[in-house]
Protein backbone atom coordinates (compact mmCIF):
# COMPACT_ATOMS: atom_id res chain seq x y z
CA UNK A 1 -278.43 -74.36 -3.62
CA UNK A 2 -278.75 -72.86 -0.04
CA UNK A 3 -282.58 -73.69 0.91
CA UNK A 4 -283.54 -70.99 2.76
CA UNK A 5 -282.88 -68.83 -0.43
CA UNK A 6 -285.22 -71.49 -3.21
CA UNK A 7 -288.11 -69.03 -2.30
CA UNK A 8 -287.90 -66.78 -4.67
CA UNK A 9 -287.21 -66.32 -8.18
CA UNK A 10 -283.80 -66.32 -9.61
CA UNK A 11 -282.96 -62.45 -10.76
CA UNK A 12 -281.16 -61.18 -13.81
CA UNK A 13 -279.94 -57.27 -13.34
CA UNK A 14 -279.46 -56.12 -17.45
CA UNK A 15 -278.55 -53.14 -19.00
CA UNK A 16 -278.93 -51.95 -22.57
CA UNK A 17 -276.87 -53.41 -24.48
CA UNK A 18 -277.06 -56.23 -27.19
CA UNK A 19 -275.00 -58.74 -25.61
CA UNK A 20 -277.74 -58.72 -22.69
CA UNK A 21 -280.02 -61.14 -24.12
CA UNK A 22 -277.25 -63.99 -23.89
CA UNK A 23 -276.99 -62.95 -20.36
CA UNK A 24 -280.39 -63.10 -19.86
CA UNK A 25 -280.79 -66.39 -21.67
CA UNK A 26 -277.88 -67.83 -19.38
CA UNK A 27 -280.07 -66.61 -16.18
CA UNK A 28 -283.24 -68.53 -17.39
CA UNK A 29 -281.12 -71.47 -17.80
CA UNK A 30 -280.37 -71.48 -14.08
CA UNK A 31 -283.51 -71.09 -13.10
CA UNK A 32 -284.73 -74.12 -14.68
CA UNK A 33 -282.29 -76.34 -13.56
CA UNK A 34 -283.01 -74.69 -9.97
CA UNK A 35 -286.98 -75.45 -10.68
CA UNK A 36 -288.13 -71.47 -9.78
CA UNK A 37 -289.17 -68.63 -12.16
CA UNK A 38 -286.98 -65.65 -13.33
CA UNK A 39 -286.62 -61.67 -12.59
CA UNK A 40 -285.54 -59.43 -15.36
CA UNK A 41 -284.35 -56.54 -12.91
CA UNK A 42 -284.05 -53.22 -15.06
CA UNK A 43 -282.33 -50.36 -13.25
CA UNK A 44 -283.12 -47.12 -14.38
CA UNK A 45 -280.58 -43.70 -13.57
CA UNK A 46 -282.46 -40.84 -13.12
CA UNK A 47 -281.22 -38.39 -14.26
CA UNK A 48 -279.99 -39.55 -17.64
CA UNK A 49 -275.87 -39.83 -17.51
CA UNK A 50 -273.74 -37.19 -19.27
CA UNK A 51 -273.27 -36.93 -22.51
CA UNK A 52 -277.20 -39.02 -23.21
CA UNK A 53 -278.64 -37.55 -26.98
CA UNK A 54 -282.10 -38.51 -25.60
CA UNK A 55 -283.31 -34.39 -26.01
CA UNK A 56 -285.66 -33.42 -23.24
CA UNK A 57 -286.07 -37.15 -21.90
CA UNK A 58 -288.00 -37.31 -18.85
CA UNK A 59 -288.43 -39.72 -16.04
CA UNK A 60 -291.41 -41.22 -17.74
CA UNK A 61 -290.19 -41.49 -21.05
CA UNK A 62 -286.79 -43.50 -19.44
CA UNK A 63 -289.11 -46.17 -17.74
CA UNK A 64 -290.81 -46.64 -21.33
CA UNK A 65 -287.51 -47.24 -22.38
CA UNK A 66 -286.82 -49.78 -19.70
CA UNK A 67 -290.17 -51.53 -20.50
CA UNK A 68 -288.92 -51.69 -24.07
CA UNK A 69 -286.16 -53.42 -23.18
CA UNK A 70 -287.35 -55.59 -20.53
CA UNK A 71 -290.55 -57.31 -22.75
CA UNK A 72 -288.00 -57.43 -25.52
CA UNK A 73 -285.42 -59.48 -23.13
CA UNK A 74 -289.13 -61.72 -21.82
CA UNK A 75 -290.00 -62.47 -25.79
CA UNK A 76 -286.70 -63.78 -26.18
CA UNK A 77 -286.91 -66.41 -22.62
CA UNK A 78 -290.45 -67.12 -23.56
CA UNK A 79 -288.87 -69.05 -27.11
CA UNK A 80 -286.57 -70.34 -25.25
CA UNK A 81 -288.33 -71.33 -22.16
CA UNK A 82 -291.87 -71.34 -23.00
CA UNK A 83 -292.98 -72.39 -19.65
CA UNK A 84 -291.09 -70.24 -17.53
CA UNK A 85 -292.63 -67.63 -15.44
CA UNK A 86 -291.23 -64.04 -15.81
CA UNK A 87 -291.18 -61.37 -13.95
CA UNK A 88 -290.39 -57.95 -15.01
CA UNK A 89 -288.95 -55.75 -12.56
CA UNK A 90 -287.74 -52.09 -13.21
CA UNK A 91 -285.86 -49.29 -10.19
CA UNK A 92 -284.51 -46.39 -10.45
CA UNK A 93 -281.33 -45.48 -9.32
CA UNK A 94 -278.05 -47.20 -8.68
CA UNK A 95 -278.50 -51.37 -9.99
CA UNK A 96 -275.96 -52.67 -6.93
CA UNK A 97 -278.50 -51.87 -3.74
CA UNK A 98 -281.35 -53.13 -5.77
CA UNK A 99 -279.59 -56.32 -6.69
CA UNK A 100 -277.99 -56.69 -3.25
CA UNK A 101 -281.73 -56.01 -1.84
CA UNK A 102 -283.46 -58.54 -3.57
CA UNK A 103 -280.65 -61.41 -3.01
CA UNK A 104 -282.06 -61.93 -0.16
CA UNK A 105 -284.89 -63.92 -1.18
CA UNK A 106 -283.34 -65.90 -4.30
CA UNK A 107 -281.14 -68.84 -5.22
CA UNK A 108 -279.02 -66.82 -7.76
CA UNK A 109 -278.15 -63.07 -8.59
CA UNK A 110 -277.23 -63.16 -12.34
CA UNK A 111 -275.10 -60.42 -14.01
CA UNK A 112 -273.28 -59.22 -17.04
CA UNK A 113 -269.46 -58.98 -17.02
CA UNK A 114 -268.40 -55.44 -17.72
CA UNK A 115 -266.73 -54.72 -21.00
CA UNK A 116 -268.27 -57.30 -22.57
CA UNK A 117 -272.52 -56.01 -22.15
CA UNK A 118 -272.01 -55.39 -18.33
CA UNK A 119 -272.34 -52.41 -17.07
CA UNK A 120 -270.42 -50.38 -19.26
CA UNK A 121 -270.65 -46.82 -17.49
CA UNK A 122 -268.99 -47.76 -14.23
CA UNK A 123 -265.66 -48.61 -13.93
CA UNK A 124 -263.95 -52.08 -13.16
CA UNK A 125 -267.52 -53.17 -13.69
CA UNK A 126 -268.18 -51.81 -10.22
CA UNK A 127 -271.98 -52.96 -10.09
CA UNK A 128 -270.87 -56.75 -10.65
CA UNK A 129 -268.19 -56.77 -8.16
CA UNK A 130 -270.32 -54.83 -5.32
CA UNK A 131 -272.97 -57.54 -5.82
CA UNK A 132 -270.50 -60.18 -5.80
CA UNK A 133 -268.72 -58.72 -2.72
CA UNK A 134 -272.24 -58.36 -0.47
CA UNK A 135 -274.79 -60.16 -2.12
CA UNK A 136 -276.81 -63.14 0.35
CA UNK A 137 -276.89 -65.39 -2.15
CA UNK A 138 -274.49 -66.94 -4.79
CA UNK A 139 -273.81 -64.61 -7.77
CA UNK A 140 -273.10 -66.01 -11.70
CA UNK A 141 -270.80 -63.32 -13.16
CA UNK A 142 -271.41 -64.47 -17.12
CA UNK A 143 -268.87 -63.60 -20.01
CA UNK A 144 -271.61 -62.97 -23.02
CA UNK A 145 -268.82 -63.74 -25.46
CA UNK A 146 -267.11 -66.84 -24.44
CA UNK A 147 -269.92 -69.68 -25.12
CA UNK A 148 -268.21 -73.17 -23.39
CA UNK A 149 -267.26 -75.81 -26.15
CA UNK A 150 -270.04 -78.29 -26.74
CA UNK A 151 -267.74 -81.01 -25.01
CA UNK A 152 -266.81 -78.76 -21.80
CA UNK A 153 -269.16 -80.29 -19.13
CA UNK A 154 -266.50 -79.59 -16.32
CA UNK A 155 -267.05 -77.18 -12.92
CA UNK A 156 -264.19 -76.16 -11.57
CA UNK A 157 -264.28 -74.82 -7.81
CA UNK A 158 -261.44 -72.78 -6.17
CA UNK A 159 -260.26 -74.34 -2.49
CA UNK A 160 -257.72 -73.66 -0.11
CA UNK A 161 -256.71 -76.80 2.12
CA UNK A 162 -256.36 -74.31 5.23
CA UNK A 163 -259.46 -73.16 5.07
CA UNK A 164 -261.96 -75.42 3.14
CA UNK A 165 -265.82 -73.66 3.02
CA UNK A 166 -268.26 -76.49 2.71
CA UNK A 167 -271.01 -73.42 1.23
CA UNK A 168 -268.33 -73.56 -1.78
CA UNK A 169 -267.69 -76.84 -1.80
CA UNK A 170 -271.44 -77.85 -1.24
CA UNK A 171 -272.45 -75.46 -4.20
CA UNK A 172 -269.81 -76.46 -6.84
CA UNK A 173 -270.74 -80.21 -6.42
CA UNK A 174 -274.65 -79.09 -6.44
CA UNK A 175 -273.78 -77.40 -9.80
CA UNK A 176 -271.72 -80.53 -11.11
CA UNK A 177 -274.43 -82.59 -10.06
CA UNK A 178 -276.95 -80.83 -11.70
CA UNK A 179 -275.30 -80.64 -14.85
CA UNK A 180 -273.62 -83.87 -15.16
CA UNK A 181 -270.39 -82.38 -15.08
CA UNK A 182 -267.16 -83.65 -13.63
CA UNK A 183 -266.09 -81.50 -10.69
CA UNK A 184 -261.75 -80.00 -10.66
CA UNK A 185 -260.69 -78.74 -7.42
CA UNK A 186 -258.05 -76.64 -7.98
CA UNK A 187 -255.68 -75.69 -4.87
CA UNK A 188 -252.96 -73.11 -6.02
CA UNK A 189 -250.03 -72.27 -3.11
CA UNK A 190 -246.72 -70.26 -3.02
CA UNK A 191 -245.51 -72.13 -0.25
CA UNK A 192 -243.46 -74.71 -1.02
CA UNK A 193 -243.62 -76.25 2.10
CA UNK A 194 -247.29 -77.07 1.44
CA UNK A 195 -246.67 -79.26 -2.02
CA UNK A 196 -243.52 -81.13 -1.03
CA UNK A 197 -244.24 -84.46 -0.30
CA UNK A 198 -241.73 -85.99 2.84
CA UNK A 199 -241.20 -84.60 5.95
CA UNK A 200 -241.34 -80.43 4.43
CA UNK A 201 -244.93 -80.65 4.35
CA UNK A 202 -247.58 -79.04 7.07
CA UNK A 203 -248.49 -81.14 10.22
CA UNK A 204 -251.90 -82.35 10.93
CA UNK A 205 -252.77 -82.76 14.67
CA UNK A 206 -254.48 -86.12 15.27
CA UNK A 207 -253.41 -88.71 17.07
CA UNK A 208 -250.00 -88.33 15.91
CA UNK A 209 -248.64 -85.69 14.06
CA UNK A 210 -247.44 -86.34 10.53
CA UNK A 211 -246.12 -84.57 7.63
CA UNK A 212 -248.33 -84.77 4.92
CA UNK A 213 -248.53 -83.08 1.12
CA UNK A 214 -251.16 -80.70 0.02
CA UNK A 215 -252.59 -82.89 -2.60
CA UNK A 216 -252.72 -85.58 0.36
CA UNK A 217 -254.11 -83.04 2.65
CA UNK A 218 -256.88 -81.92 0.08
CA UNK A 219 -257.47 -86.06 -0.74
CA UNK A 220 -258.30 -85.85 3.37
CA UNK A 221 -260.53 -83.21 3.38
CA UNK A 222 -262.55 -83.80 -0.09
CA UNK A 223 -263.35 -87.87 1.29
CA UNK A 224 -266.60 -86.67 2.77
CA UNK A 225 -267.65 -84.95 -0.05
CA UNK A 226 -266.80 -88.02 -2.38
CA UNK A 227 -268.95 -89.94 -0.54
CA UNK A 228 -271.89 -87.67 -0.39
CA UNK A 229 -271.97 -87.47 -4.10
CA UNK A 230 -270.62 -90.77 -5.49
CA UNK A 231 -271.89 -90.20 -8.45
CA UNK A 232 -269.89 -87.10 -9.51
CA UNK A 233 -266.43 -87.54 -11.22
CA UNK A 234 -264.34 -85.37 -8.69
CA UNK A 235 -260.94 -84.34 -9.52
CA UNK A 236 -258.00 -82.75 -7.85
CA UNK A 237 -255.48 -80.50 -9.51
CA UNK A 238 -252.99 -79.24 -6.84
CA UNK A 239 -249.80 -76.49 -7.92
CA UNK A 240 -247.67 -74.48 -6.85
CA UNK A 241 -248.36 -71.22 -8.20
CA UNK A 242 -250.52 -68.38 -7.74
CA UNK A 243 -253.75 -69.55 -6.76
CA UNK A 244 -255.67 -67.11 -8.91
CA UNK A 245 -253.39 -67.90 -12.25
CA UNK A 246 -254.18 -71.53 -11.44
CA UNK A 247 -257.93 -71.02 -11.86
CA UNK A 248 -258.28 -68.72 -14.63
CA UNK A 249 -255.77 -71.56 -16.12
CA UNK A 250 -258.59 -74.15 -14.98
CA UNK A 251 -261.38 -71.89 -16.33
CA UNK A 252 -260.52 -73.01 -20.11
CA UNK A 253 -262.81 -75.12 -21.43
CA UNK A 254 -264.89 -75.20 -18.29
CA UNK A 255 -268.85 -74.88 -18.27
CA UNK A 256 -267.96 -73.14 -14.84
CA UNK A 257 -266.24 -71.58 -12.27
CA UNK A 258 -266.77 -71.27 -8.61
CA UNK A 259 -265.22 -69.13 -5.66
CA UNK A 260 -266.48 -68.46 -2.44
CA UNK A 261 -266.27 -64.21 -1.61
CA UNK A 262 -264.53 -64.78 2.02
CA UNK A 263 -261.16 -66.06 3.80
CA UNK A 264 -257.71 -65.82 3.03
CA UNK A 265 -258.12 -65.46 -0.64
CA UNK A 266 -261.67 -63.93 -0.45
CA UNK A 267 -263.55 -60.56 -2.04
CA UNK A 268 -264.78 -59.31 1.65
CA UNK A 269 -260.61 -58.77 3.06
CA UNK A 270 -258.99 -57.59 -0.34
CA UNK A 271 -261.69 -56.25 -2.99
CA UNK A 272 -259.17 -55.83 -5.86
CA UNK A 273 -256.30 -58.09 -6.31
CA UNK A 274 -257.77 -60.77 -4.20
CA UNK A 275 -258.05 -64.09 -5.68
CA UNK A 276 -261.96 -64.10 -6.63
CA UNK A 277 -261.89 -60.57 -7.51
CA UNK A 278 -258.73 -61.38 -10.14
CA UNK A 279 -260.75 -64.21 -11.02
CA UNK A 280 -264.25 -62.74 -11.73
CA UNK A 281 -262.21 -60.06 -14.23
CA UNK A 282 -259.98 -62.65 -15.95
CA UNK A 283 -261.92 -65.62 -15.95
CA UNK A 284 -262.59 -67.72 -19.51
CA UNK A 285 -265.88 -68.78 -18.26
CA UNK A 286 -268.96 -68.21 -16.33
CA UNK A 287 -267.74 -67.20 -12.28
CA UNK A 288 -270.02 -67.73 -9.39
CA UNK A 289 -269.45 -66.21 -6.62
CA UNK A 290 -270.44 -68.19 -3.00
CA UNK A 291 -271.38 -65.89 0.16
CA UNK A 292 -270.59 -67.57 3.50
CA UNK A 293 -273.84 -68.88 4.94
CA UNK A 294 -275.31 -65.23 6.53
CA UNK A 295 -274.53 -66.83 10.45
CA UNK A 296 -271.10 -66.76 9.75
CA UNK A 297 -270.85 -63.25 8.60
């Protein structure tokens, strides 16, 4: 992952609801495979939202609650992960400054996708998308209700040939690495220009300009990567079609799914109806989200 953020722990922001401990479970598998420790981050709103049947609650009697649920969410890592180090970690107030706060020291923000045990009072599951949008580090956006098929070891990472990042690229082939997985680099376009093949396509200025096809293009641009990880299967799936449909499409069947937040496609121009943020609400699987590295901000 990005090494100035292996510090610290990797954090989990829950809620209560069921579904969290899957979500929780999920975020203690990362942080094995990234060799730190895990935060359970609780956020408590004070005061209690409309419409609560909690008669006469009071501040103290909400963080009792959050303790409740936080050492019940710890019991069930500790069977899992016996030898995982927990820490427990409850705020008041909004989850999404917290969250954003703390990404600052860790590999991995981990949250719940709304509708489905995120956070259900906000809408558009507001608190995962502002976390996605400005968090420092990457962010894993997990379904609790779409568990990968036992044979889906595949990580599927979201490119565009104009504008490769190498913090997306570098992470998705981390994460296939890590996993075992084979690696699909998906490259969606609506011009046609860029996936003909013959003289239509875009020109690349070297010594001599050329036409050349997307799917060549992204052949070009991926050979560095191949040979910095040999040993991962990489694949290329290049379409025309809406870059966003093309990944969800992808996202079947696939342990992951990863998009970086900024460019042409990214979270940080267009918040809704950008490609990542159609992505992190339609997505089959697991989304993580990539931040540029914080110079390039």
């Amino acid at each position: 992952m990005h090494d100035h953020h292996t510090a610290g722990p990797v954090v989990v922001g829950v809620v209560e609801a069921q579904e969290q401990e899957q979500v929780v479970l999920r975020a203690a598998e990362e942080a094995v495979r990234a060799g730190t420790g895990l935060r359970i981050m609780h956020a408590v709103a004070w005061p209690l939202p409309a419409g609560s049947t909690e008669a006469g609650a009071d501040g103290a009697a909400h963080a009792d609650r959050a303790e409740r649920v936080i050492a019940r969410l710890t019991e069930a890592v500790h069977r899992e992960f016996p030898d995982l180090e927990v820490e427990q970690d409850i705020v008041s107030g909004s989850p999404a400054p917290a969250l954003i706060e703390r990404s600052a020291g860790a590999p991995l923000i981990v949250v719940g996708h709304r509708g489905t045990g995120g956070f259900p009072r906000l809408p558009l599951g507001s608190v995962s998308l502002q976390v996605a949008t400005h968090s420092h580090c990457p962010v894993l956006v997990v379904r609790p209700h779409a568990p990968a098929e036992p044979g889906a070891n595949r990580v599927v990472v979201g490119v565009d040939v104009d504008d490769m990042q190498q913090h997306v690229m570098g992470f998705a082939l981390h994460a296939a690495a890590i996993r075992d997985a084979s690696l699909e680099v998906v490259h969606g376009s609506t011009r046609p220009d860029l996936l003909g093949t013959g003289p239509t396509g875009p020109l690349l200025v070297g010594h001599e300009k050329r036409p050349i096809a997307a799917k060549d293009l992204l052949e070009e641009r991926l050979a560095p990567y191949r040979s910095r990880c040999p040993g991962v299967d990489m694949r290329t799936r290049v379409e025309r079609g809406r870059p966003a449909g093309l990944l969800v499409a992808s996202s079947r069947d696939a342990a992951l799914l990863v998009v970086g937040t900024h460019g042409r496609t990214g979270l940080r121009r267009l918040m809704l109806g950008s490609v990542s943020g159609e992505v992190l609400h339609t997505a089959a699987c697991p989304v993580v989200v990539v931040p540029p590295p914080e110079a390039e901000e």
